[in-house]
Protein backbone atom coordinates (compact mmCIF):
# COMPACT_ATOMS: atom_id res chain seq x y z
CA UNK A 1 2.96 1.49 34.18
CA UNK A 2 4.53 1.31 30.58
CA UNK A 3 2.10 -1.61 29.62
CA UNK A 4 -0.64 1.04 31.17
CA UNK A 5 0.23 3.89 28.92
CA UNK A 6 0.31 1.83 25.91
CA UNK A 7 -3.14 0.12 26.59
CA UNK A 8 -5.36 2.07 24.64
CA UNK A 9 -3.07 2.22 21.63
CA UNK A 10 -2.85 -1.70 21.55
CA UNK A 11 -7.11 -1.94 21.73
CA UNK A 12 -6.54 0.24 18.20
CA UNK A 13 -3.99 -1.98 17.23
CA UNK A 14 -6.83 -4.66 17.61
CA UNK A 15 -8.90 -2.98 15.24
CA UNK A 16 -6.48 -1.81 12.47
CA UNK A 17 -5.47 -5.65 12.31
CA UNK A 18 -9.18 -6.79 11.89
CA UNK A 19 -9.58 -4.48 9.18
CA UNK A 20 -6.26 -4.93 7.56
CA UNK A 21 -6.80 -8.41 7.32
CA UNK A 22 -10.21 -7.78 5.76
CA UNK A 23 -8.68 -5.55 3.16
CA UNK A 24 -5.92 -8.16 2.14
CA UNK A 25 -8.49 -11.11 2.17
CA UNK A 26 -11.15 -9.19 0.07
CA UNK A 27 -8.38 -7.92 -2.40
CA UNK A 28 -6.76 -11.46 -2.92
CA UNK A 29 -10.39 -13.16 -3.40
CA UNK A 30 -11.84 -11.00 -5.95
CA UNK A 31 -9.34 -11.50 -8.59
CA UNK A 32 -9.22 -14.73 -7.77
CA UNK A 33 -12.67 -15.35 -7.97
CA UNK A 34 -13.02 -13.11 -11.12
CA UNK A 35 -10.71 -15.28 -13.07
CA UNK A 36 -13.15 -18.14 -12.36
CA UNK A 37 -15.68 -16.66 -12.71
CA UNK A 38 -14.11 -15.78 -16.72
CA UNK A 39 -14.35 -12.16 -16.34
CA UNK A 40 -12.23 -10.15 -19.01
CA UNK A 41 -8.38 -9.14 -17.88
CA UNK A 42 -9.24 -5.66 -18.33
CA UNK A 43 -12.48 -5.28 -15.98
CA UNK A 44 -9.87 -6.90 -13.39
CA UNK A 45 -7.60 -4.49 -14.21
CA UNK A 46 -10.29 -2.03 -14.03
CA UNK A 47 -10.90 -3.23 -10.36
CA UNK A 48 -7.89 -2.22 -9.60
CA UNK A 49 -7.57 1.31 -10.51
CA UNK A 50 -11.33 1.35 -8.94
CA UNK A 51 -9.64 0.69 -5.97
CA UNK A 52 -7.01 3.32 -6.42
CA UNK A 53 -8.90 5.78 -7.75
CA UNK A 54 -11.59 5.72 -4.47
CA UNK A 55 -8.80 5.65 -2.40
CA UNK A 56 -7.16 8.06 -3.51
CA UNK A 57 -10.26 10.22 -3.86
CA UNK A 58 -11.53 9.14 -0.08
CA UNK A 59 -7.72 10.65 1.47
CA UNK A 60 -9.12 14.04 -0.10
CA UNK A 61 -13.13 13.50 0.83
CA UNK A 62 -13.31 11.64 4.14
CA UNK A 63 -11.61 14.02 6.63
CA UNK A 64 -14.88 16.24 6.00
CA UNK A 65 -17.32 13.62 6.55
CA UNK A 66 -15.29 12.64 10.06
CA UNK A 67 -15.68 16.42 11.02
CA UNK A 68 -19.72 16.14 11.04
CA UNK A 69 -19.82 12.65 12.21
CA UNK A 70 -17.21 12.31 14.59
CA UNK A 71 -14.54 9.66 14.49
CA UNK A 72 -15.87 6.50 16.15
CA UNK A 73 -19.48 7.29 14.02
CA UNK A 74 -17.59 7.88 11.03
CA UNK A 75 -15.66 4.90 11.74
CA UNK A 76 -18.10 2.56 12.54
CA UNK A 77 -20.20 3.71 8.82
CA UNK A 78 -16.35 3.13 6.68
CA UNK A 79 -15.85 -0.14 8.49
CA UNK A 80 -19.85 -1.51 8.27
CA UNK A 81 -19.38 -0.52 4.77
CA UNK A 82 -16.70 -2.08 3.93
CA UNK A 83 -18.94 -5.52 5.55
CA UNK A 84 -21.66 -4.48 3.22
CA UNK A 85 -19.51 -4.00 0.12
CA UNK A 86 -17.77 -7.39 0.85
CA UNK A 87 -20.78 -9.51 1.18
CA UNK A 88 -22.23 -7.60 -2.28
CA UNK A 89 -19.45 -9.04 -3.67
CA UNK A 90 -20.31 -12.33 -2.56
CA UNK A 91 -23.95 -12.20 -3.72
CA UNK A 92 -23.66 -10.41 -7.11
CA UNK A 93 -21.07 -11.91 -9.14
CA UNK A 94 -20.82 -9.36 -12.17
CA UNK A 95 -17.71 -7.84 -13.09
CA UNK A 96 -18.97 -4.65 -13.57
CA UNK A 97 -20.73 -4.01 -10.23
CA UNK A 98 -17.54 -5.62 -8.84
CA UNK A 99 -15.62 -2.80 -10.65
CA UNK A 100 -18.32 -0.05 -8.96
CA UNK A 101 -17.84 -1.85 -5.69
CA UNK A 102 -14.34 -1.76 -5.46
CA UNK A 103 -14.15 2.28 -5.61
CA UNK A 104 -16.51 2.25 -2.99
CA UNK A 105 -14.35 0.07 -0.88
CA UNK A 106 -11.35 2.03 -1.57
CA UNK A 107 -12.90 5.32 -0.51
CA UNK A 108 -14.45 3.82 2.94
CA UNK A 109 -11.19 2.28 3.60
CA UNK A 110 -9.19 5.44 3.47
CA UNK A 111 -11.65 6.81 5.91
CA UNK A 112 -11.49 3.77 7.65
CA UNK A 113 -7.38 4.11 8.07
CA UNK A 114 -7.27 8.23 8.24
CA UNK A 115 -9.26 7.40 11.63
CA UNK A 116 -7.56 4.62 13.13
CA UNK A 117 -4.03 6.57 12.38
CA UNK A 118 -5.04 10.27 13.51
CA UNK A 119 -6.60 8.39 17.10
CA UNK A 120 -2.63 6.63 17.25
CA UNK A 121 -1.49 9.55 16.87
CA UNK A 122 -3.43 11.20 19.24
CA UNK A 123 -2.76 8.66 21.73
CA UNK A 124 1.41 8.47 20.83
CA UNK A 125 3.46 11.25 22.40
CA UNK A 126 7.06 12.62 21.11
CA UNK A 127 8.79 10.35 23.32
CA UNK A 128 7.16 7.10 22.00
CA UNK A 129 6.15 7.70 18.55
CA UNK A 130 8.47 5.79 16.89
CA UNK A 131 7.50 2.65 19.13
CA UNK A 132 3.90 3.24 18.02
CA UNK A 133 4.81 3.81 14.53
CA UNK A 134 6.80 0.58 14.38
CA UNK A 135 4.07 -1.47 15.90
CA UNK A 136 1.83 -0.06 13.33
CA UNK A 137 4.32 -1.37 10.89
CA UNK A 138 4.10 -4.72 11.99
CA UNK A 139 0.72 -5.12 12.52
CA UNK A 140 0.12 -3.50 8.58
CA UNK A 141 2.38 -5.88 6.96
CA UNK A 142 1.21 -9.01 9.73
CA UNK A 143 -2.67 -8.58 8.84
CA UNK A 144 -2.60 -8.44 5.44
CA UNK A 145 -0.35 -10.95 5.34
CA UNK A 146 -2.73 -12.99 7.41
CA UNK A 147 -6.28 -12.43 5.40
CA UNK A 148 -4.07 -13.22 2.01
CA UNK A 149 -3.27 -16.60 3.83
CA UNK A 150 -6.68 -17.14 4.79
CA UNK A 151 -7.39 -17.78 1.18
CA UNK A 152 -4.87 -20.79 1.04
CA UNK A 153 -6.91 -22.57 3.53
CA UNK A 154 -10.55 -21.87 1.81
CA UNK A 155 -12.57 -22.42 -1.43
CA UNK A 156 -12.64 -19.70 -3.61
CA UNK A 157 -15.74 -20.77 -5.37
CA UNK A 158 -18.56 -20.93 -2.68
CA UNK A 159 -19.19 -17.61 -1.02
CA UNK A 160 -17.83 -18.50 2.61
CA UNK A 161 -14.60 -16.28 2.26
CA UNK A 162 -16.68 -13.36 0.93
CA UNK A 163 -18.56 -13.65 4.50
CA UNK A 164 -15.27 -14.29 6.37
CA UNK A 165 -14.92 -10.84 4.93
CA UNK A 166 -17.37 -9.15 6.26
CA UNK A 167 -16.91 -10.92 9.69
CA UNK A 168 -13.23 -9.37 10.46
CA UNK A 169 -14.73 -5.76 9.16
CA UNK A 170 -17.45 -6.19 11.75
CA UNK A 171 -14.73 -7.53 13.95
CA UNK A 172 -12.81 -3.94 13.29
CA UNK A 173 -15.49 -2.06 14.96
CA UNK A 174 -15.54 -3.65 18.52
CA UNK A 175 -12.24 -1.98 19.76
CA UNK A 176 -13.45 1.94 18.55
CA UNK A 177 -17.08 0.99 19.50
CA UNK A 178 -16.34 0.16 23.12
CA UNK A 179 -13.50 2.71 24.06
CA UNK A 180 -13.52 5.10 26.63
CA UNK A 181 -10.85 7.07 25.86
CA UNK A 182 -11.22 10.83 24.36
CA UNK A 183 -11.77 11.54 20.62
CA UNK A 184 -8.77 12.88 18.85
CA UNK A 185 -8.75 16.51 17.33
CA UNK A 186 -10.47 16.69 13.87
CA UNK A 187 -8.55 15.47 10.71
CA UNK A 188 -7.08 17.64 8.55
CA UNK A 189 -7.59 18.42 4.69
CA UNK A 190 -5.28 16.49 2.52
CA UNK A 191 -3.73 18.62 -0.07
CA UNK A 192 -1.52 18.19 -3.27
CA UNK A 193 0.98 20.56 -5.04
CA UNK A 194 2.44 19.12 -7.73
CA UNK A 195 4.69 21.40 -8.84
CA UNK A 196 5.92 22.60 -5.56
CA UNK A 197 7.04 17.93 -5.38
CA UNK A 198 8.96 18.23 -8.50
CA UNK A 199 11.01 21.15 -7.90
CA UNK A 200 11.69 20.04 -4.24
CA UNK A 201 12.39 16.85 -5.77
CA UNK A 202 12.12 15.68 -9.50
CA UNK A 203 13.63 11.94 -9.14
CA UNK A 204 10.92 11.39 -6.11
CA UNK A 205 7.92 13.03 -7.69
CA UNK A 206 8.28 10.71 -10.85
CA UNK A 207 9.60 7.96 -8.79
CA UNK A 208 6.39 7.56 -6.93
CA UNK A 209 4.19 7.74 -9.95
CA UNK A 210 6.19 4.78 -11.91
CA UNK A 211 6.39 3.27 -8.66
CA UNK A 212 2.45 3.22 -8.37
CA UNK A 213 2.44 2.14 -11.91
CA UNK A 214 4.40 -1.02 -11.28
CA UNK A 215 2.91 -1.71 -7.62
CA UNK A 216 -0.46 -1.15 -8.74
CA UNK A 217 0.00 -3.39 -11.43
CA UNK A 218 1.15 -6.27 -9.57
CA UNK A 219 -1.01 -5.47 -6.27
CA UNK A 220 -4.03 -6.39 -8.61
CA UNK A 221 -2.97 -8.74 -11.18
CA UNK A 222 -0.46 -10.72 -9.22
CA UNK A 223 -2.48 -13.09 -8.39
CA UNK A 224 -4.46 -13.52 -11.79
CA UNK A 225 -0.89 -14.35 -13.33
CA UNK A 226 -0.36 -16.91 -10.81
CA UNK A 227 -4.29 -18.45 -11.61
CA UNK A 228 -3.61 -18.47 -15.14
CA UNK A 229 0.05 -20.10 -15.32
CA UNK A 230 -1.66 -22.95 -12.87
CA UNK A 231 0.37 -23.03 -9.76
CA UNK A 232 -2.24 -23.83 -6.43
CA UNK A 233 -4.44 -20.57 -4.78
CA UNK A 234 -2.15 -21.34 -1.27
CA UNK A 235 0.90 -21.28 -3.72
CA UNK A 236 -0.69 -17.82 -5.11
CA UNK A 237 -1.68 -16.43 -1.49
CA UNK A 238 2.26 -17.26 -0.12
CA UNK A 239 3.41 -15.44 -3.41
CA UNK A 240 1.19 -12.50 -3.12
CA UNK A 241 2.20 -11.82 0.77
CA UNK A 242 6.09 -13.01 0.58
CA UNK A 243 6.34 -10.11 -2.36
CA UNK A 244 5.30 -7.54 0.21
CA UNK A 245 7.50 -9.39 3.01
CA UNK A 246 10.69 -9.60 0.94
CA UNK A 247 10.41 -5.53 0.33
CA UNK A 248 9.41 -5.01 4.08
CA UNK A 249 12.88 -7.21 4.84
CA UNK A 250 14.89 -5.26 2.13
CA UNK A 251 14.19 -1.71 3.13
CA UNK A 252 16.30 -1.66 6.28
CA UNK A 253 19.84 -2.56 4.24
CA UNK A 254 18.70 -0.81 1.52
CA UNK A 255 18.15 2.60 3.11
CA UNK A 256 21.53 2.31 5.08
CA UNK A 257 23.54 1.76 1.77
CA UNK A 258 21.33 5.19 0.69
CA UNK A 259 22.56 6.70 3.71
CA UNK A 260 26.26 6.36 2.91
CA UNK A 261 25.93 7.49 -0.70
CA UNK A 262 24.01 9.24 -2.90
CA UNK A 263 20.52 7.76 -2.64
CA UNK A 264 19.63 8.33 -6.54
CA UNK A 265 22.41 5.40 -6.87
CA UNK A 266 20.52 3.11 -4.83
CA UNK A 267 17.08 3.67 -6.61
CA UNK A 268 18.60 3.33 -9.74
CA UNK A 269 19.73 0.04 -9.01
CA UNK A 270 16.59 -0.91 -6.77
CA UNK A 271 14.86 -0.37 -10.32
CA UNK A 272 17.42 -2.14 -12.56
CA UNK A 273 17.02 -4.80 -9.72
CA UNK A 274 13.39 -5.40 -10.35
CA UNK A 275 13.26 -5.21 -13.78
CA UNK A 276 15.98 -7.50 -13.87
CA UNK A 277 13.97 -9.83 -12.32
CA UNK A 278 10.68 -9.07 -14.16
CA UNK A 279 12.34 -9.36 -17.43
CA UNK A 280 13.81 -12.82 -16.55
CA UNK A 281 10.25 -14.07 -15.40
CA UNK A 282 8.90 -12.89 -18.93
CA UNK A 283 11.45 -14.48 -20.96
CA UNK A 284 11.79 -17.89 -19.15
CA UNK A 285 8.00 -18.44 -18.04
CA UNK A 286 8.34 -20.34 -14.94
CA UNK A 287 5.35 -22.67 -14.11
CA UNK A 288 7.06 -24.84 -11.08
CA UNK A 289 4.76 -22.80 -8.06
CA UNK A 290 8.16 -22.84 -5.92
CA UNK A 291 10.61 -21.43 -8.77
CA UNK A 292 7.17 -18.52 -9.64
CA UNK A 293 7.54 -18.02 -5.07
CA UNK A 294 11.38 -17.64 -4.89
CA UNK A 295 11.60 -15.37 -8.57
CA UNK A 296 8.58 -13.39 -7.23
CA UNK A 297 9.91 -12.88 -3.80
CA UNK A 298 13.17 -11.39 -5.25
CA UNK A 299 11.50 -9.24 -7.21
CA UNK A 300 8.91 -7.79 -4.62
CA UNK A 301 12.61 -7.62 -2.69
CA UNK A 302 13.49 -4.98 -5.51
CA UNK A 303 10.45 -3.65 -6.02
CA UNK A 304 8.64 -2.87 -2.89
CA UNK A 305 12.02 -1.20 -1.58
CA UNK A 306 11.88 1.64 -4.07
CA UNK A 307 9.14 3.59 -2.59
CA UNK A 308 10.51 4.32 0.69
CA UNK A 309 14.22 5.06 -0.74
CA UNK A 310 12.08 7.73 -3.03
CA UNK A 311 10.19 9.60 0.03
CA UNK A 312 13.74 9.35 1.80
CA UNK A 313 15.80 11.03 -0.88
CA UNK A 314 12.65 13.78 -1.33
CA UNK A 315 12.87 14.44 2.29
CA UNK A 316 16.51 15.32 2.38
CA UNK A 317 15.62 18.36 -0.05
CA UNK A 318 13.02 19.56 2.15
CA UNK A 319 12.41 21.26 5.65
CA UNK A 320 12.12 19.40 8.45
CA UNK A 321 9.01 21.12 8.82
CA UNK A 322 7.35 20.34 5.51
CA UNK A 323 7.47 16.42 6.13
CA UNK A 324 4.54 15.70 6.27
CA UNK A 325 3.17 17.88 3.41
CA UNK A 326 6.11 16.23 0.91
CA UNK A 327 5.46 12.97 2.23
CA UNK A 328 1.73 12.85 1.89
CA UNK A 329 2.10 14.42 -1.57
CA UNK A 330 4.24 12.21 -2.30
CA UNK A 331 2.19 9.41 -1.35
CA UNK A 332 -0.75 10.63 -3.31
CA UNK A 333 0.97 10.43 -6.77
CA UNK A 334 1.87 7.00 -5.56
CA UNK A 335 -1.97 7.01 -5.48
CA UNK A 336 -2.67 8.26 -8.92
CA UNK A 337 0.15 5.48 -10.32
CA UNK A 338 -1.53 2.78 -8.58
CA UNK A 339 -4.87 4.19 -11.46
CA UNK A 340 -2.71 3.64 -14.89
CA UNK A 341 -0.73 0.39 -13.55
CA UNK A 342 -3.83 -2.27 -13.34
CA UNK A 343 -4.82 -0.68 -16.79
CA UNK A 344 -1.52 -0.84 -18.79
CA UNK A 345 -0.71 -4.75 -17.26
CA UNK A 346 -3.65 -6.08 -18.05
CA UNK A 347 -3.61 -4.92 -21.68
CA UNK A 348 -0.23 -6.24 -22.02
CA UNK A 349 -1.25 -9.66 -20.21
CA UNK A 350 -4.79 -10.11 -22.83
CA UNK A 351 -2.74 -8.80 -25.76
CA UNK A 352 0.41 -11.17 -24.82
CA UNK A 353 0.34 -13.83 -22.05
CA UNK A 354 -0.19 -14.17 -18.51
CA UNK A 355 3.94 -12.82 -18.13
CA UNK A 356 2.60 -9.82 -19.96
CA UNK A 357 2.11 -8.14 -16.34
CA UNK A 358 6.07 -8.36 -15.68
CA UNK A 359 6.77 -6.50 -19.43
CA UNK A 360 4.51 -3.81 -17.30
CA UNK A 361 7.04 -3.45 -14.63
CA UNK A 362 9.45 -3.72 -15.98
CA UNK A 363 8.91 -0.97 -18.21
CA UNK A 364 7.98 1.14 -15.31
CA UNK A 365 10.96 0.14 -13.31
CA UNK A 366 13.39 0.84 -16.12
CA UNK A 367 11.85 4.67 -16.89
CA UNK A 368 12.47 5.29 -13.46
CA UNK A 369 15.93 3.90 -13.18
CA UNK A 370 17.39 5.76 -16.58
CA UNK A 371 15.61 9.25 -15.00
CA UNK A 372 16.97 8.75 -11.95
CA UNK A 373 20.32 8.31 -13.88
CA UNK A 374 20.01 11.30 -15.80
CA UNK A 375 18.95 13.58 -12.85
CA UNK A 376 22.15 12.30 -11.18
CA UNK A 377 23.72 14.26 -13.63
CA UNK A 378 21.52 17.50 -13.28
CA UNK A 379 21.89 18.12 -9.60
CA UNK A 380 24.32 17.52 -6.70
CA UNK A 381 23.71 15.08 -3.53
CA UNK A 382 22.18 16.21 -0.32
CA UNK A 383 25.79 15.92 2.08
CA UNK A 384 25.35 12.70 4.14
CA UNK A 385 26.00 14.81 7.30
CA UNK A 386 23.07 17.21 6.37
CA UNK A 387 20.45 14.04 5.78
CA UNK A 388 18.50 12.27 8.47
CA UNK A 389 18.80 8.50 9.06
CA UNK A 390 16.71 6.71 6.40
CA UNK A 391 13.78 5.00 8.55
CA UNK A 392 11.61 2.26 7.31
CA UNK A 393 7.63 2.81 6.43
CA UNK A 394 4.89 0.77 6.26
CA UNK A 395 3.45 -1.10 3.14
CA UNK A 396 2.08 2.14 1.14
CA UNK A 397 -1.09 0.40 -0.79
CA UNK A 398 -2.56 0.74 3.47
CA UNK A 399 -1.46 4.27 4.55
CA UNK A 400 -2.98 7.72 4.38
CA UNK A 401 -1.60 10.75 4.78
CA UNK A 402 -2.64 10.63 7.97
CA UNK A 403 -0.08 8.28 9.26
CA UNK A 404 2.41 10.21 8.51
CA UNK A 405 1.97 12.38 11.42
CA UNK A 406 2.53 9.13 13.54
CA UNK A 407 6.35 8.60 11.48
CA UNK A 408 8.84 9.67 14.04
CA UNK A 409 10.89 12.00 11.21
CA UNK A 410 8.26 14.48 11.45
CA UNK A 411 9.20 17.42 13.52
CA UNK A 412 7.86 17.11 17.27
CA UNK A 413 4.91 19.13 18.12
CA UNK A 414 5.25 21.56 21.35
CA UNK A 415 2.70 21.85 23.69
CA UNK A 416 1.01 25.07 25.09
């Protein structure tokens, strides 16, 4: 009977990781291919914030276009067009309809993921929300980790990955096309107020744009670093993924030590952390692909921690109520960070050296750790008894504001 009540939520599970894995394989391969291919750091840096900014822009835009269409229509037009976009890719190798390309991508996918997370959480209840919420964890951070991986074990050159591509998007569809089960309500507008973030929370509402920055930078870059210092595309694709993995693994201990203290300490020193290690990386330039896997790993450790400690800490100033509203805002300027990161790396990397990405970092890593630091000063901790337990999120380059109704902090609907 459990296994029964969960069966429609693991068919969408099916699709989310065919299109997941898509997303990572398609985001790994272009800059990989683009560095062959001898296109200029900045148009790769300009995919990037492409990306970003149609994301970004779709989290605001595609909730209408689901209201006319309907969600497994709508769906099944984001996730075709991803296919389409993909295999483009493949067959016009220009840097500047890649750039074009990629903004479409990142606007169909958050329609793509706005629809897949409002049917979970139509389909979760109060009672086992946090179960779905945590599979959809594992299954985010799984996939892409997968369709990064599926690069190791292909050629980058001939245009077989681009169609491998657009095969998993297609594969996405299936599960939505063929379901039975009822359509979820309609999806609601996204909204941001800026100024009503920062005085809720000033450390979190500037944390999550440096945090972008630095993310964003590395989310599109990474993996031109590794091409250009020489270590082997697997040796790239296990960097890219075990960054992600290593912040996944960190967030649990991290956010426990931020519930015993004052969680401005711990993002301080998540920050210091990273540019720590980003600093040592641009100073010593590793080249051994192993030495590059194990300094990147600790870093992404560092890194990819800092987001979730940030939402956490803005949380405990607001009502329980407001949750989702802070959060998504929240996530949005994460958004807009995600825009200026590609940019100011890959200047740094053509005006410097490939290590010029981790100068970009660090640089955004270290603003946010001496704010953080000086806010400490401004404004008292949230008591520990007055905070809720700090709970782990998925990766936030693949989330909407949508799946934030699915975390199990938000406060539980009533029915009737």
């Amino acid at each position: 009977m459990m296994f029964a009540s969960y069966r429609p939520i693991l068919s969408l599970l099916r699709g989310t990781a065919f299109l997941l894995a898509a997303t990572g394989l398609h985001g790994l391969l272009l800059p990989l291919r683009g560095q062959l291919e001898g296109f200029s750091t900045a148009s790769l840096g300009l995919m990037g914030t492409a990306w970003a900014g149609g994301f970004v822009t779709g989290c605001f835009f595609a909730p209408r276009l689901v209201r006319r269409a309907g969600h497994v229509r709508a769906f099944g037009a984001f996730a075709a067009s991803g296919a389409i976009v993909a295999l483009l890719t493949g067959l016009i190798i220009d840097e500047y309809v890649w750039i074009l390309l990629r903004a479409f991508t990142g606007f169909t996918m958050a329609g793509a993921f706005m629809v897949i997370e409002s049917w979970l959480n139509e389909k979760s209840t109060n009672e086992n929300r946090g179960t779905v919420f945590g599979l959809y964890m594992m299954v985010t951070y799984a996939s892409i980790m997968g369709g990064q991986m599926i690069v190791a074990g292909g050629d980058v050159k001939s245009a077989s990955l681009f169609m491998i591509t657009g095969i998993l998007f297609c594969l996405s569809l299936i599960p939505t096309a063929v379901s039975t089960a009822s359509h979820p309500k309609p999806l609601q507008d996204v909204s941001l107020d800026v100024k009503g973030l920062y005085v809720n929370s000033p450390v979190s509402a500037i944390a999550c744009v440096l945090i972008g920055i630095a993310n964003g930078a590395w989310g599109t870059l990474g993996a031109v670093y590794g091409a250009r210092i020489g270590i082997s595309t697997a040796e790239i694709a296990l960097m890219m993924s075990l960054v992600v993995v290593a912040g996944a693994a960190m967030q649990l201990p991290a956010g426990r030590l931020s519930d015993k203290t004052d969680r401005r300490f711990v993002l301080a020193g998540l920050a210091f952390g990273a540019a720590l290690f980003a600093v040592a990386v641009f100073l010593f330039e590793p080249r051994s692909g192993v030495f590059v896997i194990v300094c990147t790993a600790a870093y992404g450790a560092f890194a990819y921690t800092l987001y979730s400690i940030a939402v956490a800490h803005a949380n405990d100033h607001a009502r329980a109520e407001d949750f989702v509203k802070v959060s998504g805002g929240l996530l949005l300027l994460y958004g807009f960070g995600t825009m200026i990161g590609p940019l100011l790396a890959a200047g740094l990397m053509g005006w410097m050296r490939p290590e010029g990405l981790f100068l970009a970092t660090a640089f955004a890593h270290l603003c946010l750790a001496g704010y953080t630091l000086l806010r400490i000063s401004r404004r008292a901790p949230v008591p520990i008894e007055d905070r809720d337990t700090f709970k782990t999120q998925p990766a936030e380059r693949s989330i909407t504001p949508e799946a934030l109704r699915l975390d199990p902090r938000r406060k539980p609907e009533t029915n009737g």
